[in-house]
C-alpha atoms as a PDB file:
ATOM      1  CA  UNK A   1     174.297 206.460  77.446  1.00  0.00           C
ATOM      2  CA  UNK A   2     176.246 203.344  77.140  1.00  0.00           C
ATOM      3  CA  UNK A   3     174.306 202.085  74.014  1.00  0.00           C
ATOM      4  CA  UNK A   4     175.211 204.674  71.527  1.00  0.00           C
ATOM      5  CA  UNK A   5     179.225 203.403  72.024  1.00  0.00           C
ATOM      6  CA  UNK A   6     178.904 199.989  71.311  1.00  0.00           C
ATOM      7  CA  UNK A   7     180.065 198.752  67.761  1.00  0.00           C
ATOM      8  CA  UNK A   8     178.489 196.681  65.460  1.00  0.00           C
ATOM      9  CA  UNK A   9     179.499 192.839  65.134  1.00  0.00           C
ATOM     10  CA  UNK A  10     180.408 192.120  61.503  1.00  0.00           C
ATOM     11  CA  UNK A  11     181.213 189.657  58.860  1.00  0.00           C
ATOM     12  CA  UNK A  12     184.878 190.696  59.119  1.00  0.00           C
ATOM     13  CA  UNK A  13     184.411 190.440  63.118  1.00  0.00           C
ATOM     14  CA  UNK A  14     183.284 186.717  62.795  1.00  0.00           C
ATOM     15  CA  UNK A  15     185.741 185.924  60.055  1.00  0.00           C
ATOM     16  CA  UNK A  16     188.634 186.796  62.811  1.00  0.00           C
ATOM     17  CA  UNK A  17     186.843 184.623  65.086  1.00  0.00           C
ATOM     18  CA  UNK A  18     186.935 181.742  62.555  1.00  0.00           C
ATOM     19  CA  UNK A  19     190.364 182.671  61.929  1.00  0.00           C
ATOM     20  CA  UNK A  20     191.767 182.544  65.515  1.00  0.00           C
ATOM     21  CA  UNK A  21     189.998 179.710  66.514  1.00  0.00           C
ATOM     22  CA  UNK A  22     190.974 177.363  63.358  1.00  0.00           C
ATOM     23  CA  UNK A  23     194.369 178.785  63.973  1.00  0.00           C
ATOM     24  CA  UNK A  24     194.401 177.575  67.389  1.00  0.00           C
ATOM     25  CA  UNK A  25     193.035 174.418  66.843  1.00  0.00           C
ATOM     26  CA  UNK A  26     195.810 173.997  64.067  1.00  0.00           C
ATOM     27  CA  UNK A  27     198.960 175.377  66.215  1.00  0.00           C
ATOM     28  CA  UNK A  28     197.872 172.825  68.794  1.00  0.00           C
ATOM     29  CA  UNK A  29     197.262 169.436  66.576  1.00  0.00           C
ATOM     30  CA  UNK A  30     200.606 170.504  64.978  1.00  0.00           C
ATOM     31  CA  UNK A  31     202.303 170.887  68.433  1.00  0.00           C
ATOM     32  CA  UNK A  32     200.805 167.258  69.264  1.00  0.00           C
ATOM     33  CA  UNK A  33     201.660 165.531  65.933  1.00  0.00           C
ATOM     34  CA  UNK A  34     205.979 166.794  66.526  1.00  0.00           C
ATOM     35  CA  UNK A  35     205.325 165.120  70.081  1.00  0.00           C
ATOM     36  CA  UNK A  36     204.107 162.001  68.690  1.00  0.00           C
ATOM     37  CA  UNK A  37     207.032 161.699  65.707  1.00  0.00           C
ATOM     38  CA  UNK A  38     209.414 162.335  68.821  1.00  0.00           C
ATOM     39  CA  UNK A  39     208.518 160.107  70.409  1.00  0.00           C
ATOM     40  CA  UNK A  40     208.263 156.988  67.834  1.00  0.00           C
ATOM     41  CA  UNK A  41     211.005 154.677  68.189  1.00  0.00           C
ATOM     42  CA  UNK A  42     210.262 152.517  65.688  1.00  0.00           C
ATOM     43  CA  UNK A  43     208.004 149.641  64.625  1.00  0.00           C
ATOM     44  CA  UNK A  44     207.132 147.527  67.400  1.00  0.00           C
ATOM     45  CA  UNK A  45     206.150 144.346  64.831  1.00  0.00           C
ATOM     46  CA  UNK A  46     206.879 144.611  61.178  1.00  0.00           C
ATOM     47  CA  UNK A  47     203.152 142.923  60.241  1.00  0.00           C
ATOM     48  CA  UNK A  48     200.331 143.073  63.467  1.00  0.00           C
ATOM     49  CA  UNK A  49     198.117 140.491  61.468  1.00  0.00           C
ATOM     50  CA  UNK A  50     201.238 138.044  61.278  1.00  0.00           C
ATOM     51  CA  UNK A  51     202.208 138.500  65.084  1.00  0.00           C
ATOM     52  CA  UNK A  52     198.993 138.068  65.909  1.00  0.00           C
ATOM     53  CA  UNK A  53     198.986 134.502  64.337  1.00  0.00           C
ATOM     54  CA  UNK A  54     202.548 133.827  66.913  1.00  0.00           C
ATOM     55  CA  UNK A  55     200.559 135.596  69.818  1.00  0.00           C
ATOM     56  CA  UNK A  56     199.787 132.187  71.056  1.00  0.00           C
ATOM     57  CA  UNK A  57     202.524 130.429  70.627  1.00  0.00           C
ATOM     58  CA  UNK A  58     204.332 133.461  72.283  1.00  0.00           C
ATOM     59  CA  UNK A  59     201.534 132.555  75.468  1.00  0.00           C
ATOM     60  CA  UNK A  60     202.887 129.628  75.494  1.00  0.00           C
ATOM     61  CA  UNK A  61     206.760 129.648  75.426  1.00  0.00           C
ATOM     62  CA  UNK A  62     205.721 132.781  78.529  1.00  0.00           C
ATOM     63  CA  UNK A  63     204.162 129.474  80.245  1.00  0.00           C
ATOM     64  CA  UNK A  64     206.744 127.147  79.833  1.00  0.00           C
ATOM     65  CA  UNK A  65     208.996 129.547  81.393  1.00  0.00           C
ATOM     66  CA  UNK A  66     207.618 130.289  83.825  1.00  0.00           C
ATOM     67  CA  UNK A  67     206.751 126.332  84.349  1.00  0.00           C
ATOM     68  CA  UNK A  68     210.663 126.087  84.683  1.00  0.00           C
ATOM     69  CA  UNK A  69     210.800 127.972  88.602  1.00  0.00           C
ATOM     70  CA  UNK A  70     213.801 130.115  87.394  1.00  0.00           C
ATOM     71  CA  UNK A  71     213.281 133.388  88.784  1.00  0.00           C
ATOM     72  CA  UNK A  72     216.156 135.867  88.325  1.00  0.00           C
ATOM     73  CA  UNK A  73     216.414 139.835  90.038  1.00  0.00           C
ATOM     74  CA  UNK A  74     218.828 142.532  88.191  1.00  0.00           C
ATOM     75  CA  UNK A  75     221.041 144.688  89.923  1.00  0.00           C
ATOM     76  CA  UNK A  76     222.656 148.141  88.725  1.00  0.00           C
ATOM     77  CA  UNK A  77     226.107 148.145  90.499  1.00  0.00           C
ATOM     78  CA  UNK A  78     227.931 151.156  90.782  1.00  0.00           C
ATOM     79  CA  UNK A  79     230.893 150.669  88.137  1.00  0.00           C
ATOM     80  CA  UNK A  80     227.734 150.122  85.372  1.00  0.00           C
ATOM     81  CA  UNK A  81     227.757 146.727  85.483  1.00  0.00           C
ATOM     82  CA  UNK A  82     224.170 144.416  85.861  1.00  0.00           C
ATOM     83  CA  UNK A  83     224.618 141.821  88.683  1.00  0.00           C
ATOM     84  CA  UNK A  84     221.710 139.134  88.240  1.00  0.00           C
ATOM     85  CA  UNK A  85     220.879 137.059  91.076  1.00  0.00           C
ATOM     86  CA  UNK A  86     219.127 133.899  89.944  1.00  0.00           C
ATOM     87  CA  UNK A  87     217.060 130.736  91.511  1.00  0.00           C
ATOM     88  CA  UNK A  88     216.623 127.435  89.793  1.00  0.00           C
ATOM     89  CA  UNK A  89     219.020 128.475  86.682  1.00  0.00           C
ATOM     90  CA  UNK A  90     221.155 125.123  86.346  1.00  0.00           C
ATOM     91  CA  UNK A  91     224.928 125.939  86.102  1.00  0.00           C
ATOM     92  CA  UNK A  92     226.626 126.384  82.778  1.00  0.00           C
ATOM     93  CA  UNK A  93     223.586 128.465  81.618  1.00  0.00           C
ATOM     94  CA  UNK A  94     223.990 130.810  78.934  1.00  0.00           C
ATOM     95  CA  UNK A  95     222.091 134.469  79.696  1.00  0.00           C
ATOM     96  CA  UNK A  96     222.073 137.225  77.430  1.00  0.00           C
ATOM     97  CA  UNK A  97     220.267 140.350  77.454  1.00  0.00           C
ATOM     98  CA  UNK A  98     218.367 143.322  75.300  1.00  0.00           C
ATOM     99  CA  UNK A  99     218.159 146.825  76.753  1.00  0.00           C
ATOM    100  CA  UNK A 100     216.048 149.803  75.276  1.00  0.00           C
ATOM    101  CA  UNK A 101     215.142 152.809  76.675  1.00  0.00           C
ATOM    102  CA  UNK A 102     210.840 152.753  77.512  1.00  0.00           C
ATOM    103  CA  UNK A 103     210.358 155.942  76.824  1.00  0.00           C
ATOM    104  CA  UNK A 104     212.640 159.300  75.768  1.00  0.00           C
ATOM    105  CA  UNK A 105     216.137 158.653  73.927  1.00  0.00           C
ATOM    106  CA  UNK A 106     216.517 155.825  71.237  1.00  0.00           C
ATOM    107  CA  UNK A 107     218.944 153.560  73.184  1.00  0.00           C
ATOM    108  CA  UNK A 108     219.803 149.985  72.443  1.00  0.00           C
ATOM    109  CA  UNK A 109     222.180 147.699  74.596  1.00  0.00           C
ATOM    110  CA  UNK A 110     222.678 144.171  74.419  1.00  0.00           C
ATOM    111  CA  UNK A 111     224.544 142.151  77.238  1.00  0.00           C
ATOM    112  CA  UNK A 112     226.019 138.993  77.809  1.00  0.00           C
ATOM    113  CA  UNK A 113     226.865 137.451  81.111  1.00  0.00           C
ATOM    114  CA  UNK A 114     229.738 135.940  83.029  1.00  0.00           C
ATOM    115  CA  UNK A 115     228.917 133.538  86.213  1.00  0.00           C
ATOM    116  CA  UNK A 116     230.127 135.273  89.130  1.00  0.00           C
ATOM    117  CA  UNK A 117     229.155 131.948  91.667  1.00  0.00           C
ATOM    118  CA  UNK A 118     226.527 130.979  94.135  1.00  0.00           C
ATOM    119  CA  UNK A 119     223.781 131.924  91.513  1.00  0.00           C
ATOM    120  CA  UNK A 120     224.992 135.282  90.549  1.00  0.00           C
ATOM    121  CA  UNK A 121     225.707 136.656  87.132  1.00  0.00           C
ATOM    122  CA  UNK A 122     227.650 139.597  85.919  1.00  0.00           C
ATOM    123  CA  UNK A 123     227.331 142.025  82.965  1.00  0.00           C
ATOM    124  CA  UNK A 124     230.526 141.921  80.856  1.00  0.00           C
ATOM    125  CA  UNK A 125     229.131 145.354  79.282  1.00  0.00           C
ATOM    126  CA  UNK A 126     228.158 148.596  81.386  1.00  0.00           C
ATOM    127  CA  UNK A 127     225.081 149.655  81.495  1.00  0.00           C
ATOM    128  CA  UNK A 128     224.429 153.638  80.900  1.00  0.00           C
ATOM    129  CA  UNK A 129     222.517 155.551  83.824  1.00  0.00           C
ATOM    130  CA  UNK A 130     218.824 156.193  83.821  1.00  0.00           C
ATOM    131  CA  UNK A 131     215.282 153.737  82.891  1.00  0.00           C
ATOM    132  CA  UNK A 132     215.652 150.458  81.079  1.00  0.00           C
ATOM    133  CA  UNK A 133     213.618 148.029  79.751  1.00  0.00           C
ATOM    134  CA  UNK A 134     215.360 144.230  79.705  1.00  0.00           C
ATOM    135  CA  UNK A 135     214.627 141.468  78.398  1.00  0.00           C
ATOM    136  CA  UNK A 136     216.606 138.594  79.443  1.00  0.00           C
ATOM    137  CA  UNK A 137     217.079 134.604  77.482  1.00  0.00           C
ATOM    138  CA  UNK A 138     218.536 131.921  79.439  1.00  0.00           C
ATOM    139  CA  UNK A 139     219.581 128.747  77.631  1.00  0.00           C
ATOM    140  CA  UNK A 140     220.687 125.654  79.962  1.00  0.00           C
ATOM    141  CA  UNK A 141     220.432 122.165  79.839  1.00  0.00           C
ATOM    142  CA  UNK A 142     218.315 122.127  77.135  1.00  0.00           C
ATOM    143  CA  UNK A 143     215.654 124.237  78.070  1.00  0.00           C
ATOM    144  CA  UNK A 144     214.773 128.179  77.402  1.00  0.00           C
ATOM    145  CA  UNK A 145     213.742 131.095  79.481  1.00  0.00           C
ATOM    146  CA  UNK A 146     212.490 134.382  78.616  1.00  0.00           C
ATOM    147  CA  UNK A 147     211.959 137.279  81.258  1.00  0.00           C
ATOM    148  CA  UNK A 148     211.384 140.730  81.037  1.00  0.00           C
ATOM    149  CA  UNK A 149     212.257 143.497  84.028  1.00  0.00           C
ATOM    150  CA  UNK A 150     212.551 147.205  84.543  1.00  0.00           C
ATOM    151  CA  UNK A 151     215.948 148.552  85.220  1.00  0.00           C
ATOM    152  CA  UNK A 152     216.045 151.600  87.148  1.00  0.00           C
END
């Protein structure tokens, strides 16, 4: 008969239950929190409750740019270099640039650009391979832009 070989179920049988599954559960939120450290780059804002009092003001320098009709596209070009092709920017403007990396590797860049004519606009600094976020300011004739793009 099948009956007379089955063991009896314990306390020391559900303590290694207990055991493995709290051990699991710990291996695994463990696992998670290294992912999570890894992946923090920083602080985004240094006080939320204080941006949160700009947030408005941020809305509306975002509108007045926009409000300007400047529209600019970025260009990786094979020697590393950023080509930007702009509309609307007056000439003489002043363009600069911030580059991190989105997600991954800790990367900073900041660029500045030269006018390269009919609207176009060339990194002085190469760019590394790979994802970027940019965020571009563009002072002329008395007036300020602020754009943001992904750089692929």
């Amino acid at each position: 008969m099948m009956a007379a070989n089955r063991k009896e179920f314990t306390g020391r049988h559900m303590a290694m239950v207990f055991v493995g599954g709290f051990g699991i559960v710990i291996a695994v939120n463990l696992v998670m929190a290294s992912f999570a450290v890894g992946g923090f780059h920083g602080v985004v804002v240094e006080n939320s409750y204080v941006a949160s009092q700009n947030f408005n003001t941020w809305l509306d320098a975002a509108e007045k740019s926009r409000a300007l009709g400047w529209d600019v596209q970025a260009e990786r070009r094979g020697d590393g270099r950023l080509m930007l092709t702009t509309e609307g920017v007056p000439a003489g403007a002043a363009i600069t640039a911030e580059l991190r990396r989105p997600i991954g590797a800790k990367d900073f860049a900041s660029l500045t650009f030269a006018p390269a004519g009919e609207g176009r606009w060339l990194s002085i600094e190469t760019v590394a391979e790979g994802r970027w976020t940019m965020r571009m300011a563009i002072a002329a004739a008395g007036q300020d832009w602020a754009g943001e793009s992904e750089l692929k």
